[in-house]
C-alpha atoms as a PDB file:
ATOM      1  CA  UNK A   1       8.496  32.672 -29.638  1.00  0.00           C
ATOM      2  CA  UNK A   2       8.900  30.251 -26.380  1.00  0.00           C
ATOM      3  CA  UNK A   3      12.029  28.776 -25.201  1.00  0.00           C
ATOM      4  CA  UNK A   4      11.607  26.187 -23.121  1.00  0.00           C
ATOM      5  CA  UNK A   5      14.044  25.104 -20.542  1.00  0.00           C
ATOM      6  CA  UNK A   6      14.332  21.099 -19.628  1.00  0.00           C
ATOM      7  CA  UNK A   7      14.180  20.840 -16.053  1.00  0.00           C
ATOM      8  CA  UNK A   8      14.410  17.548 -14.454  1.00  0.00           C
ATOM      9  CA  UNK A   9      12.281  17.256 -11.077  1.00  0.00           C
ATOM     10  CA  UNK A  10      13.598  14.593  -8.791  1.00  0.00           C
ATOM     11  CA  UNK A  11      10.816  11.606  -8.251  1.00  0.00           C
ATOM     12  CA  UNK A  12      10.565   9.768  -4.679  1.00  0.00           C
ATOM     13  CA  UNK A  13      11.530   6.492  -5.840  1.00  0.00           C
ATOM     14  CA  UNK A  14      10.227   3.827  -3.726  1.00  0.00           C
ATOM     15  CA  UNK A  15      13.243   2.366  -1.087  1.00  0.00           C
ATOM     16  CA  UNK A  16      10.967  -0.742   0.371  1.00  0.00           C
ATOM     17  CA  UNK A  17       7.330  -1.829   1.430  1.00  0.00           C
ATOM     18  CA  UNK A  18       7.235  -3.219   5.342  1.00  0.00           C
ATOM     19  CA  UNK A  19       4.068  -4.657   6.581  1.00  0.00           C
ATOM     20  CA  UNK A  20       2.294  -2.799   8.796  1.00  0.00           C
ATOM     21  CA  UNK A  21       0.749  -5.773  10.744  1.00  0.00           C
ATOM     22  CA  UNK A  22       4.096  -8.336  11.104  1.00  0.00           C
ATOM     23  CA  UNK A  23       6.607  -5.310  10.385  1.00  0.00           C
ATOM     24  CA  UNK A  24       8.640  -7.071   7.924  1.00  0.00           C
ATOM     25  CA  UNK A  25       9.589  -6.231   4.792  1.00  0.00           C
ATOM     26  CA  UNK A  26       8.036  -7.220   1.330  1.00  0.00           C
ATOM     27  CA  UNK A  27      10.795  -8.794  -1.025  1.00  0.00           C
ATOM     28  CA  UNK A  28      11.380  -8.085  -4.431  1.00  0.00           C
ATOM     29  CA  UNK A  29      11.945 -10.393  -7.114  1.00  0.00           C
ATOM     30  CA  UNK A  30      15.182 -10.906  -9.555  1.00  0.00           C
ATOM     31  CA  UNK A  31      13.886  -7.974 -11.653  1.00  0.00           C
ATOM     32  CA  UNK A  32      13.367  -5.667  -8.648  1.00  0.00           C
ATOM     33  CA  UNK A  33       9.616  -5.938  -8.699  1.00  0.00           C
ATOM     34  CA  UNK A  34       7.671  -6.491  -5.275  1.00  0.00           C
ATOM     35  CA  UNK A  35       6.308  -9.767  -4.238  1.00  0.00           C
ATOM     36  CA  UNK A  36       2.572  -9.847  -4.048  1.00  0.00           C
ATOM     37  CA  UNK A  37       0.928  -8.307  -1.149  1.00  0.00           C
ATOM     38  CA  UNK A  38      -2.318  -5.884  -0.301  1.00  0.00           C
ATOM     39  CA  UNK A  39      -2.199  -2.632  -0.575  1.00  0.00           C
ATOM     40  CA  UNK A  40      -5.318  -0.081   1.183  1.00  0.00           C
ATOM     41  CA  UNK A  41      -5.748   3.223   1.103  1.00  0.00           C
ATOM     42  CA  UNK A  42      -9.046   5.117   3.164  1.00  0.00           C
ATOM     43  CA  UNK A  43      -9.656   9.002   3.831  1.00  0.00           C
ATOM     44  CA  UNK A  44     -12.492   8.148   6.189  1.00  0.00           C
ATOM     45  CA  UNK A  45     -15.495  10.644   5.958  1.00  0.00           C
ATOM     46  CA  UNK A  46     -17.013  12.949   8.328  1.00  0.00           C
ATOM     47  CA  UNK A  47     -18.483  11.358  11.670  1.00  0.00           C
ATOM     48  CA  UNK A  48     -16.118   8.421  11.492  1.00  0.00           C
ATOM     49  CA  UNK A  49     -13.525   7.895  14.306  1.00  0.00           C
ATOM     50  CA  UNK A  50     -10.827   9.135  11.773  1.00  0.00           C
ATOM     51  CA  UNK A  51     -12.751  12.153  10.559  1.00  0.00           C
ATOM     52  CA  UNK A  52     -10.933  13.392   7.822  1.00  0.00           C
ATOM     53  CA  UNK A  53      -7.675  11.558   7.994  1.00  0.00           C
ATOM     54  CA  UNK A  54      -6.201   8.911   4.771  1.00  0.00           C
ATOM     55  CA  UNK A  55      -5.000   5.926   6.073  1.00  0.00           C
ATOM     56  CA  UNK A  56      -2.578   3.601   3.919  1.00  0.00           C
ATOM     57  CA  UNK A  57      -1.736   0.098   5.094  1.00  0.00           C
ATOM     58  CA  UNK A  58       0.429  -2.627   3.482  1.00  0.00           C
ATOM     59  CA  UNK A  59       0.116  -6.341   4.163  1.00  0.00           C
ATOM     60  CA  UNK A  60       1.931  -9.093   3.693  1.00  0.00           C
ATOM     61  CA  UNK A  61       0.335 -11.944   1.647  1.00  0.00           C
ATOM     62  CA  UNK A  62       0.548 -14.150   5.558  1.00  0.00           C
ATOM     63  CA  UNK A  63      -0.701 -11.266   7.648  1.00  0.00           C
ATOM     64  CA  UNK A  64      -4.005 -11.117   5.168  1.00  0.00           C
ATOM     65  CA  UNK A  65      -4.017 -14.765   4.858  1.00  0.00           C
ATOM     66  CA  UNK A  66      -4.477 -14.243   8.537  1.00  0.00           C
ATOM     67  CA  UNK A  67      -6.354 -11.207   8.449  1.00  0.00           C
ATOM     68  CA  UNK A  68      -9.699 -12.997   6.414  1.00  0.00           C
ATOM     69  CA  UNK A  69      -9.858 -16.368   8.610  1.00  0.00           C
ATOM     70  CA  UNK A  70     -11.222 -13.821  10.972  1.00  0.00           C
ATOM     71  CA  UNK A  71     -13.852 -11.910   8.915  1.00  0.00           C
ATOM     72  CA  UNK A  72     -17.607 -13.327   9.317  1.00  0.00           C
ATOM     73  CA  UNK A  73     -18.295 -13.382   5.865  1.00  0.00           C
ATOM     74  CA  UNK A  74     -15.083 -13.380   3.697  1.00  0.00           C
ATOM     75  CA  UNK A  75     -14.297 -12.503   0.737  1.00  0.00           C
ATOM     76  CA  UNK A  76     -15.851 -12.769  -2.507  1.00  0.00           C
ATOM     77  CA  UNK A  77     -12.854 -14.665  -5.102  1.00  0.00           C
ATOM     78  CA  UNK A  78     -13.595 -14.089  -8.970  1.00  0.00           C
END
């Protein structure tokens, strides 16, 4: 027979999102959910500046607006 024991692992709860371009913080609604904003995450591959390292970025919906007026060819809305 197996007796199980409840165990109750703590979870990182998540405190606040800051933009990594402007540096300022994402607000949350009434119901404590985050405003809109981009998040990016990237382990870059072998022979790439960042070989081997994961990147994660958060931006603000202003900072992409930003962002995309400078891309060449930008992007693709569905």
């Amino acid at each position: 027979m197996r007796i199980f024991m409840e165990r109750s692992t703590p979870q990182p709860q998540l405190a606040e999102v800051r933009c990594n371009s402007c540096g300022q913080g994402v607000n949350k609604n009434d119901v404590g959910y985050l405003d809109d904003h981009v998040s990016l995450s990237k382990t870059w591959g072998y022979h790439s500046p960042y070989d081997g390292e994961a990147h994660d970025i958060d931006l603000c919906v202003s900072c992409y607006q930003d962002w995309i007026t400078r891309f060449e060819i930008p992007p693709r809305v569905g």
